[in-house]
Protein backbone atom coordinates (compact mmCIF):
# COMPACT_ATOMS: atom_id res chain seq x y z
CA UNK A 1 -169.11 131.72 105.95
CA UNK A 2 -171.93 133.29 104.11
CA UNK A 3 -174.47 131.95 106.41
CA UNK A 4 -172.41 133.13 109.66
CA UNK A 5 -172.53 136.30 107.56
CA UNK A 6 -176.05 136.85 106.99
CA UNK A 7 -176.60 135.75 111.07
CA UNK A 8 -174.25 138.33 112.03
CA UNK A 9 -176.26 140.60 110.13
CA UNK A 10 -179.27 139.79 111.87
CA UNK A 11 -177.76 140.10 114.98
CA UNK A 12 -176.95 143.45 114.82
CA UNK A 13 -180.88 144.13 113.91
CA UNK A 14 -182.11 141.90 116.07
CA UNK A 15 -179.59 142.96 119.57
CA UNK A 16 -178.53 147.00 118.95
CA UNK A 17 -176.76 146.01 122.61
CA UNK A 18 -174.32 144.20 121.40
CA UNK A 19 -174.09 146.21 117.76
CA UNK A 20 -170.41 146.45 118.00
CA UNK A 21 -169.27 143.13 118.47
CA UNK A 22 -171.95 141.89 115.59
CA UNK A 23 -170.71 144.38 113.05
CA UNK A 24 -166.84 143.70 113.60
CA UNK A 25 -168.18 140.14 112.62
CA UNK A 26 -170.28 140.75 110.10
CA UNK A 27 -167.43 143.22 108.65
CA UNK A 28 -164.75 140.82 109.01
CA UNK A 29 -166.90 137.97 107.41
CA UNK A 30 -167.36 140.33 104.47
CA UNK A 31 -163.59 141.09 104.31
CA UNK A 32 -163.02 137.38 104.25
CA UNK A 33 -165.55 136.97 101.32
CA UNK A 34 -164.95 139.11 99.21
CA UNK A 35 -160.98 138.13 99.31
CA UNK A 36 -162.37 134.38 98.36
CA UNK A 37 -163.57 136.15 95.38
CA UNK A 38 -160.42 138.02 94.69
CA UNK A 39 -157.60 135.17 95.82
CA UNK A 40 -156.90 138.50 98.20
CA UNK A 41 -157.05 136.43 101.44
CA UNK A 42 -153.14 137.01 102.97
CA UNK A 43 -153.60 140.77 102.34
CA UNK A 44 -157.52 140.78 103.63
CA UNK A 45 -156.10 138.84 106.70
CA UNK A 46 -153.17 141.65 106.90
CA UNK A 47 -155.99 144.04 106.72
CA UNK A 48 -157.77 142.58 109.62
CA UNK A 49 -155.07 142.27 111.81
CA UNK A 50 -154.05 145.95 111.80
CA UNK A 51 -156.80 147.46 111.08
CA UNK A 52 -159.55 145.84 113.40
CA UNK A 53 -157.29 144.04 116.11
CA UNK A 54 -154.61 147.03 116.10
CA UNK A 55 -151.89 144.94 115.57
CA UNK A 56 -148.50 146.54 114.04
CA UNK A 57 -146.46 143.08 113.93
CA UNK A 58 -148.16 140.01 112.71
CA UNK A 59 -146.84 136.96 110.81
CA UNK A 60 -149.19 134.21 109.04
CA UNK A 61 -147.05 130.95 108.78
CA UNK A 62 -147.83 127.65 107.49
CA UNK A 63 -146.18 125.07 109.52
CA UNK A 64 -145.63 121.51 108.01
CA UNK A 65 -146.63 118.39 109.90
CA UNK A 66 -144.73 116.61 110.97
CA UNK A 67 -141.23 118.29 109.67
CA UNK A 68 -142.09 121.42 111.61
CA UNK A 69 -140.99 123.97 108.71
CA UNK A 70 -142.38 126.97 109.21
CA UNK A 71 -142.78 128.99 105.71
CA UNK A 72 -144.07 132.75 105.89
CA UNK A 73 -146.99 133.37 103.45
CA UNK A 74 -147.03 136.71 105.18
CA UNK A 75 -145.33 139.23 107.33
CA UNK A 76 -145.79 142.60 108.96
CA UNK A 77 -143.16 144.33 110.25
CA UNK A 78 -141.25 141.41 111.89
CA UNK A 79 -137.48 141.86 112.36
CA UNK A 80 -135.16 138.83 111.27
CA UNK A 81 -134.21 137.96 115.03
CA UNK A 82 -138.21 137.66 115.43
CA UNK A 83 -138.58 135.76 112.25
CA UNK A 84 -135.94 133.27 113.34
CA UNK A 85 -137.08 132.66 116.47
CA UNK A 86 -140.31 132.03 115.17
CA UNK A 87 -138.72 129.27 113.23
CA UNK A 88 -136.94 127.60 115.98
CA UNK A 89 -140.36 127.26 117.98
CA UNK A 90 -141.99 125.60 115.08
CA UNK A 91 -142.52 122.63 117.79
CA UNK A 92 -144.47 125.01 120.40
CA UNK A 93 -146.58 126.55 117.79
CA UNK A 94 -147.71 123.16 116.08
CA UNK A 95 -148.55 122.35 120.47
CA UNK A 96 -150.78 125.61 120.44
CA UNK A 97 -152.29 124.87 117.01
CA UNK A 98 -153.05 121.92 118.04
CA UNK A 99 -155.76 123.23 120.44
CA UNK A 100 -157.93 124.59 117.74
CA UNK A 101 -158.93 127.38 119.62
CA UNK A 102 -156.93 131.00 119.47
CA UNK A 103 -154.49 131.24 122.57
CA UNK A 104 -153.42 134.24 124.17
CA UNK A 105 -150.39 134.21 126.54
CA UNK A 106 -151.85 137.23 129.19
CA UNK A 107 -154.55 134.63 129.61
CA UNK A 108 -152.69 131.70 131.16
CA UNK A 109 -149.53 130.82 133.47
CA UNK A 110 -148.74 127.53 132.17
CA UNK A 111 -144.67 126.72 130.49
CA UNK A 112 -146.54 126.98 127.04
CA UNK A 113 -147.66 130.22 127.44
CA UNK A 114 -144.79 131.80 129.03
CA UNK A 115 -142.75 130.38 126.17
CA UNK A 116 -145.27 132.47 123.89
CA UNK A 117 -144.80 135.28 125.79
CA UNK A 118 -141.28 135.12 125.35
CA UNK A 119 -141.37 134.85 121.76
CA UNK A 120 -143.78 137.98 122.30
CA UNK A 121 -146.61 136.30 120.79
CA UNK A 122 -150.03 138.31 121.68
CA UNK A 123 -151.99 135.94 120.39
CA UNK A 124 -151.66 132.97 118.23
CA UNK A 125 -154.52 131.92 115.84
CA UNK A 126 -155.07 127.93 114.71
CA UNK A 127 -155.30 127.63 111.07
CA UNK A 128 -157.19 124.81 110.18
CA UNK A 129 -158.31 122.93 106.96
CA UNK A 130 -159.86 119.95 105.98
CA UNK A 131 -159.70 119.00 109.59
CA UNK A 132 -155.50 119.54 109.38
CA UNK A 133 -153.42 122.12 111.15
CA UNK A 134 -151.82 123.72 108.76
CA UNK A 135 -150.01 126.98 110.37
CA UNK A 136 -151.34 130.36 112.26
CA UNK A 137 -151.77 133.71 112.44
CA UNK A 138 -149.14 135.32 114.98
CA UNK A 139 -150.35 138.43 116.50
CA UNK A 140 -147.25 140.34 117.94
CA UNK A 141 -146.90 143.41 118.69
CA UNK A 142 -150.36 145.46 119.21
CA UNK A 143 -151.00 149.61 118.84
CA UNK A 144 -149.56 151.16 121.77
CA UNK A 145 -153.13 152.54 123.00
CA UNK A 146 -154.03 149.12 123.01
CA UNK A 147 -153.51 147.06 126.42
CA UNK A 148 -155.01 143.31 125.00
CA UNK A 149 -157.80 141.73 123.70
CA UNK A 150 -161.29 142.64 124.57
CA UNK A 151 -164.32 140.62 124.30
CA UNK A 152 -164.96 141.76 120.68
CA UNK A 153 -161.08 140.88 119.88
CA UNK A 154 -161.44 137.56 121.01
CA UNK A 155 -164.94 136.76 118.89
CA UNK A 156 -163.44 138.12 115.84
CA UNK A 157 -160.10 135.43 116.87
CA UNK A 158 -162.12 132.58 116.73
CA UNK A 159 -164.24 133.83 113.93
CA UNK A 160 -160.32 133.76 111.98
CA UNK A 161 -160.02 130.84 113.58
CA UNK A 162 -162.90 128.82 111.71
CA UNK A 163 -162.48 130.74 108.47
CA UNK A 164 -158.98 131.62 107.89
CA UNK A 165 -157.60 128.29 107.09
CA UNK A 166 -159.89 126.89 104.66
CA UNK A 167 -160.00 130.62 102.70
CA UNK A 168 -156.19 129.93 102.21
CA UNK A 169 -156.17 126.76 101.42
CA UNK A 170 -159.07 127.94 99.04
CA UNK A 171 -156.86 130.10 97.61
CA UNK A 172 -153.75 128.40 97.54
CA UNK A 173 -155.39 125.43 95.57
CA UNK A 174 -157.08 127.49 93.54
């Protein structure tokens, strides 16, 4: 991460045009390493979530293979009907994890994203380590001025996508 770090650094030198979408990466990648330092990764990934993808429900679950338990490591503002549905789709997530790329519903009209949609997923976010699914990050419900995911959204999903996984299980290992 420290390399992708110093790139996205450069990149914002290097291509002012695109200056916004290379310091929400470079910002996020600095979030995400200076949480490594502190075991702070669940709340730096909270902080990400609303803060830079202006997202007011959000759930990070580990999902065990191949039992399908889903276990919350973190939560924002998720009712206990939402929680439990979450649970019973344990299935359709591991599907979408599976991928290894972030998914977002508005972007397809397949059965598996309509079933996202109706567990009012916004976006769903592979977590990954040691070449493993082990669980995601559920975007919900976003800021009411926002409408979706723009270009920059979607970089800084798979950026989470590559990192956020292995900084957990980083942490969680100690």
């Amino acid at each position: 991460m420290e390399a992708d770090s110093a790139r996205f650094r450069r990149q914002a030198v290097e291509c002012p045009e695109d200056l916004s979408l290379w310091t929400k990466l470079y910002t996020v990648s600095q979030i995400m390493l200076a949480a490594m330092q502190e075991d702070r990764v669940g709340p730096a990934l909270a902080e990400i979530c609303s803060n830079l993808l202006g997202c007011e429900q959000f759930a990070i679950v580990e999902i065990s293979e191949p039992a399908g338990r889903v276990k919350f490591l973190q939560a924002q503002d998720l009712s206990s009907e939402l929680c439990v549905a979450v649970v019973s789709q344990a299935e359709l997530l591991q599907s979408q994890i599976r991928c290894g790329t972030p998914q977002i519903p508005s972007d397809r009209t397949d059965q598996d994203a309509a079933n996202l949609s109706e567990l009012e997923v916004s976006a769903l976010v592979p977590l990954w380590s040691e070449e493993e699914s082990s669980g995601a990050i559920l975007l919900f419900q976003l800021l009411p001025q926002r409408s979706g995911f723009d270009t920059e959204d979607r970089e800084v999903l798979r950026l989470l996508s590559a990192y956020a996984g292995p900084c957990l299980r980083k942490e969680t290992r100690g």
